[in-house]
N, C-alpha and C. Protein backbone atom coordinates (compact mmCIF):
# COMPACT_ATOMS: atom_id res chain seq x y z
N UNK A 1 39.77 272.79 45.00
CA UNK A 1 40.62 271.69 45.45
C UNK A 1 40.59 271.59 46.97
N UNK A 2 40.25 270.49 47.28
CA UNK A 2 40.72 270.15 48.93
C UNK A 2 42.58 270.50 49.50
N UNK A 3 42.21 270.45 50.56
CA UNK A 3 43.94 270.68 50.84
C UNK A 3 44.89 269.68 50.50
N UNK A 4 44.29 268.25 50.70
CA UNK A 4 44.91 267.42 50.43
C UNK A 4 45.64 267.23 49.04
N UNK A 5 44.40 267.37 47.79
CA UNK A 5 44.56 267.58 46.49
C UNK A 5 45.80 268.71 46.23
N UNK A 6 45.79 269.95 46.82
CA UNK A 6 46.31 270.71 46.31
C UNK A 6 47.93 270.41 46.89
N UNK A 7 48.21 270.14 48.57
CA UNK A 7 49.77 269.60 48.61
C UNK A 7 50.02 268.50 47.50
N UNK A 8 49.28 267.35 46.97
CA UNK A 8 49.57 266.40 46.40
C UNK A 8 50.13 266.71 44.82
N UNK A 9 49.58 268.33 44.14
CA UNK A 9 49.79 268.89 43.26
C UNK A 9 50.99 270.00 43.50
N UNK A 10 51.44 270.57 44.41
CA UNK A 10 51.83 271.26 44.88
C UNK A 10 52.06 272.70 44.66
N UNK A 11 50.19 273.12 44.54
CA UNK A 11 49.28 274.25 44.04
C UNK A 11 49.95 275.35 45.48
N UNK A 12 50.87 276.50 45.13
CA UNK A 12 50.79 277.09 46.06
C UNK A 12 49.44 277.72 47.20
N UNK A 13 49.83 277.51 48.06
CA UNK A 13 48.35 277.98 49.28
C UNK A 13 48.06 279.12 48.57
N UNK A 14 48.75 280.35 48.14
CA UNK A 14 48.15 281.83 47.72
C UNK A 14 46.71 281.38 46.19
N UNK A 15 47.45 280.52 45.35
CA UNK A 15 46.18 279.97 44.45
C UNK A 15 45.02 279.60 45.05
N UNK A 16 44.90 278.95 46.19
CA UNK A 16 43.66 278.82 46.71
C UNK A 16 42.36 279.16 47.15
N UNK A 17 43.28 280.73 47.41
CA UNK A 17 42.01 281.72 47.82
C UNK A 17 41.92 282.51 47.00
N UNK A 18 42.11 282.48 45.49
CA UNK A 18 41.82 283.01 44.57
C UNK A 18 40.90 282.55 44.01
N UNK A 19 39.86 283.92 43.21
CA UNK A 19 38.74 283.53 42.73
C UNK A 19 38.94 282.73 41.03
N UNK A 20 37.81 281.98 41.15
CA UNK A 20 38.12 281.32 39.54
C UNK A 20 36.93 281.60 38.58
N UNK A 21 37.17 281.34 37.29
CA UNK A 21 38.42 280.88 36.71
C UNK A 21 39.36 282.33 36.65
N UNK A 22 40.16 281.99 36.48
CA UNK A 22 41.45 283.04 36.78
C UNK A 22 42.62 282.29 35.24
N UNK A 23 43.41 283.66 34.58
CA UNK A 23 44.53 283.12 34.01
C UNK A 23 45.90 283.61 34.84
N UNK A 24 46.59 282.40 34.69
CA UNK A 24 47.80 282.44 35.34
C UNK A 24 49.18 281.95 33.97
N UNK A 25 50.04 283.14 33.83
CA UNK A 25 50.72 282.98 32.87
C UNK A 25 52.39 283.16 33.35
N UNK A 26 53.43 282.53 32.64
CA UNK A 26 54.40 283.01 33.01
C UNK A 26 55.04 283.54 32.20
N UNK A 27 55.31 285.32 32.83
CA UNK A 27 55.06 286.82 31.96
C UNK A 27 56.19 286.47 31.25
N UNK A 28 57.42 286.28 31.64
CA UNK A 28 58.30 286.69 31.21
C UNK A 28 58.71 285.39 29.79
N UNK A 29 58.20 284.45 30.15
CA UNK A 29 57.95 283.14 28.92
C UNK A 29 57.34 284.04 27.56
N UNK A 30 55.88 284.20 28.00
CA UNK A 30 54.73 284.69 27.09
C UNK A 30 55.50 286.37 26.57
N UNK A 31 56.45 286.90 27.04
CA UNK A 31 56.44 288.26 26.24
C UNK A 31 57.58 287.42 25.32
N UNK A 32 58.77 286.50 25.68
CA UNK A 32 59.78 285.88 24.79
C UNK A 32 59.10 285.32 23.79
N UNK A 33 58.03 284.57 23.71
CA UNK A 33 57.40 283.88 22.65
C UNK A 33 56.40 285.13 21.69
N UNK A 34 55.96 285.81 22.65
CA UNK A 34 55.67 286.96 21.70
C UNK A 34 56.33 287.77 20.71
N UNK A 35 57.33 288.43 21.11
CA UNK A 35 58.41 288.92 20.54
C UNK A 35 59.16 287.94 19.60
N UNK A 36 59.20 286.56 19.67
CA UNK A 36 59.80 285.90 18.84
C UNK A 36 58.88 285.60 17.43
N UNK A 37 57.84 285.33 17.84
CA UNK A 37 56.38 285.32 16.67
C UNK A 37 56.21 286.28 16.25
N UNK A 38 56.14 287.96 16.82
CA UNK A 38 56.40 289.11 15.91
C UNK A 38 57.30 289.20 15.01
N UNK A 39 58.82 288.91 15.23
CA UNK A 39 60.02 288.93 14.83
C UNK A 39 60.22 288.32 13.84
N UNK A 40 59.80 286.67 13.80
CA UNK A 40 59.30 285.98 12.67
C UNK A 40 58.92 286.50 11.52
N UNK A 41 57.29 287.44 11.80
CA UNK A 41 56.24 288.07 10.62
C UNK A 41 57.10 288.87 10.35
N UNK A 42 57.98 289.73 11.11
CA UNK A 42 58.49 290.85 10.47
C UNK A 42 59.41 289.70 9.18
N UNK A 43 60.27 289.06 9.85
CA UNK A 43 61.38 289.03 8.90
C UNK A 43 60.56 287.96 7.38
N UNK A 44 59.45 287.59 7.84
CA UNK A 44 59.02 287.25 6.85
C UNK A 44 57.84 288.48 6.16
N UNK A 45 57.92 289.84 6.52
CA UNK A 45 57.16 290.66 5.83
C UNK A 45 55.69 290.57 6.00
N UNK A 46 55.37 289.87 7.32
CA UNK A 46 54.14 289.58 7.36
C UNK A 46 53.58 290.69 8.75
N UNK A 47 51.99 290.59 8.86
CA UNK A 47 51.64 291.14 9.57
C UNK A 47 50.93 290.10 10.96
N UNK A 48 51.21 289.48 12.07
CA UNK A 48 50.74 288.71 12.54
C UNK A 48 49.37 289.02 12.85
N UNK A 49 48.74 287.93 13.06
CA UNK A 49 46.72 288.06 13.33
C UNK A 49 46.53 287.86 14.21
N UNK A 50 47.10 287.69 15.75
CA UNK A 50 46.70 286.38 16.67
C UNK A 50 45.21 286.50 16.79
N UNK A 51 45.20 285.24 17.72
CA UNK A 51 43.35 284.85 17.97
C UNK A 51 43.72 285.06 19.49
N UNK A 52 42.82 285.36 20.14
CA UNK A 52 42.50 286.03 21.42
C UNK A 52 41.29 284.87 21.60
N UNK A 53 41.35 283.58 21.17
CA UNK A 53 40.17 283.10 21.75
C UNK A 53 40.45 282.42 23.25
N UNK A 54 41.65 281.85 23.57
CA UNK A 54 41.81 281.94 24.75
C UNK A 54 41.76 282.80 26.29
N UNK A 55 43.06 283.24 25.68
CA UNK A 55 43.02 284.20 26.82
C UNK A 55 41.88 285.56 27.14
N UNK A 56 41.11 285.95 25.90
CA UNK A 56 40.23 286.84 25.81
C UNK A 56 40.57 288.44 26.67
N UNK A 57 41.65 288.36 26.71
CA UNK A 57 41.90 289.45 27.30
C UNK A 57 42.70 290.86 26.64
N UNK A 58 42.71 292.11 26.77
CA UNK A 58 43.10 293.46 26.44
C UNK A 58 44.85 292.92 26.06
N UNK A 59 45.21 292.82 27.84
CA UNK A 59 46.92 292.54 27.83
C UNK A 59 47.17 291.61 26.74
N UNK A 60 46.77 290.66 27.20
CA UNK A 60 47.14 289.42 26.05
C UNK A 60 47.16 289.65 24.61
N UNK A 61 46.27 290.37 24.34
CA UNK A 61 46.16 291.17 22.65
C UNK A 61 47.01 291.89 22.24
N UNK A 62 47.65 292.63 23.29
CA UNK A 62 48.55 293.80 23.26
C UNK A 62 49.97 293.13 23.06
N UNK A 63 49.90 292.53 23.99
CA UNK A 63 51.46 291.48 23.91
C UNK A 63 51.43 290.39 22.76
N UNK A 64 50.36 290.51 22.58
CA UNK A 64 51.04 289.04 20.79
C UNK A 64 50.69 290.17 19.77
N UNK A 65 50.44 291.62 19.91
CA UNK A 65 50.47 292.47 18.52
C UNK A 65 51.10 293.09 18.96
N UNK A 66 52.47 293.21 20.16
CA UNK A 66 53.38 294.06 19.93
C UNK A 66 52.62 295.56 20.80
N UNK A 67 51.65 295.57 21.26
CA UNK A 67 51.38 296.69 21.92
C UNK A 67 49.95 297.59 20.91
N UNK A 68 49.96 297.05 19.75
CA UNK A 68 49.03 297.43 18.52
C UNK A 68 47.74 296.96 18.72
N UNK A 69 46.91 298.02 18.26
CA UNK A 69 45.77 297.83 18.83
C UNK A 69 44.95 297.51 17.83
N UNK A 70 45.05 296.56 16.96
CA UNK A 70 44.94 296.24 15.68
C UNK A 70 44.99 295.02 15.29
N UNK A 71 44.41 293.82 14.05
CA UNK A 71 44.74 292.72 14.09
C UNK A 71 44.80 292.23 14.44
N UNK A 72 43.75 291.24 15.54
CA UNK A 72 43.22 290.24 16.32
C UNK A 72 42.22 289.47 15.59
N UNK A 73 42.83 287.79 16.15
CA UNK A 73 41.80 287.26 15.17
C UNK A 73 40.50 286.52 16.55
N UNK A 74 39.33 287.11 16.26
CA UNK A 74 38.24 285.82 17.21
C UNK A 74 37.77 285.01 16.59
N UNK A 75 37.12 284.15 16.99
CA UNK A 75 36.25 283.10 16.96
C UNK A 75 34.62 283.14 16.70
N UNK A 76 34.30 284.59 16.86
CA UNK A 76 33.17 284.56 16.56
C UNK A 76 32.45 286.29 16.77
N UNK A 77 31.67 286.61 16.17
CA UNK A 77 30.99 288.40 16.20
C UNK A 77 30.92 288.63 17.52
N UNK A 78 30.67 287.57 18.38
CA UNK A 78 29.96 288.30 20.03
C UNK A 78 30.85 288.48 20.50
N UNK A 79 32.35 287.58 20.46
CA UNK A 79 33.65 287.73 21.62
C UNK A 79 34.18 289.30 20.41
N UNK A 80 34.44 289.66 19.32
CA UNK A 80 34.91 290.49 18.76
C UNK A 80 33.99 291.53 19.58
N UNK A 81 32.36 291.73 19.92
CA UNK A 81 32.07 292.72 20.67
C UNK A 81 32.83 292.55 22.05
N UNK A 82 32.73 291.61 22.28
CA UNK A 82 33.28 291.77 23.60
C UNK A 82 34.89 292.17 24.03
N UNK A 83 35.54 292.18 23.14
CA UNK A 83 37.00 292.73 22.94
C UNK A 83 36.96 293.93 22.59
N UNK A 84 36.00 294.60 21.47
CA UNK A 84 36.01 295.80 21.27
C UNK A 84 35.48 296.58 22.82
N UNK A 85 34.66 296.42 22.97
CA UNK A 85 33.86 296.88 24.70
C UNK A 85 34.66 297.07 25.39
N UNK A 86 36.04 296.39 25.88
CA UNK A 86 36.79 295.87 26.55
C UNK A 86 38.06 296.94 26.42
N UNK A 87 38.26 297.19 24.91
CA UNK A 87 39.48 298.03 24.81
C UNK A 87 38.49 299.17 24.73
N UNK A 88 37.20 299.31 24.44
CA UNK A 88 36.98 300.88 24.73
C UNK A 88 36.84 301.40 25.85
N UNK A 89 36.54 300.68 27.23
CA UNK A 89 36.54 301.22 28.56
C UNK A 89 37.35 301.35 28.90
N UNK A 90 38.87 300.31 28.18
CA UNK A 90 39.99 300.65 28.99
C UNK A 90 40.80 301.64 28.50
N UNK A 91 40.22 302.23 27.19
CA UNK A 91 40.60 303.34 26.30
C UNK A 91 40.37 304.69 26.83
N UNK A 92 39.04 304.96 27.73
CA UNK A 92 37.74 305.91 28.50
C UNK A 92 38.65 305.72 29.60
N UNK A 93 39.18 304.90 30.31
CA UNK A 93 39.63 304.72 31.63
C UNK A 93 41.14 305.21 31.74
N UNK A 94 41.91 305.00 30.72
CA UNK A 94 42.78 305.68 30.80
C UNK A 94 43.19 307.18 31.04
């Protein structure tokens, strides 16, 4: 974005010099809606699946399964490698 574009949006200056694409979430929204969609499956006896095709990320998986490292749904065999890869380095890294 030009400067102009971005006062006209009123994209804080710190977004700017950030590299892209980038996700930008608001935490404390996304853990309430999480916890409320877990809470749901529970009281309906269910086990939730989410899809990680968005956000494609470790955290994000963790927070719509409750911290479980289990039951994710993708979109396709290569992003499922690429999620598995993903939680095993950060599994090694820990």
């Amino acid at each position: 974005l030009s400067g102009t574009e971005a006062q006209s949006m009123a994209v804080p200056a710190a977004f700017l010099s950030m590299r892209t694409p980038m996700l930008v979430i608001d935490l404390p929204t996304a853990e309430r809606n999480a916890e409320a969609m877990l809470a749901r499956a529970r009281h309906h006896g269910c086990h939730l699946r989410p899809h990680v095709k968005t956000h494609k990320t470790i955290e994000g998986a963790l927070l719509q399964t409750g911290g479980r490292r289990s039951g994710i749904t993708v979109v396709s065999v290569a992003l499922c490698g690429q999620v598995r890869w993903a939680v095993l380095i950060e599994w090694w890294l820990t």
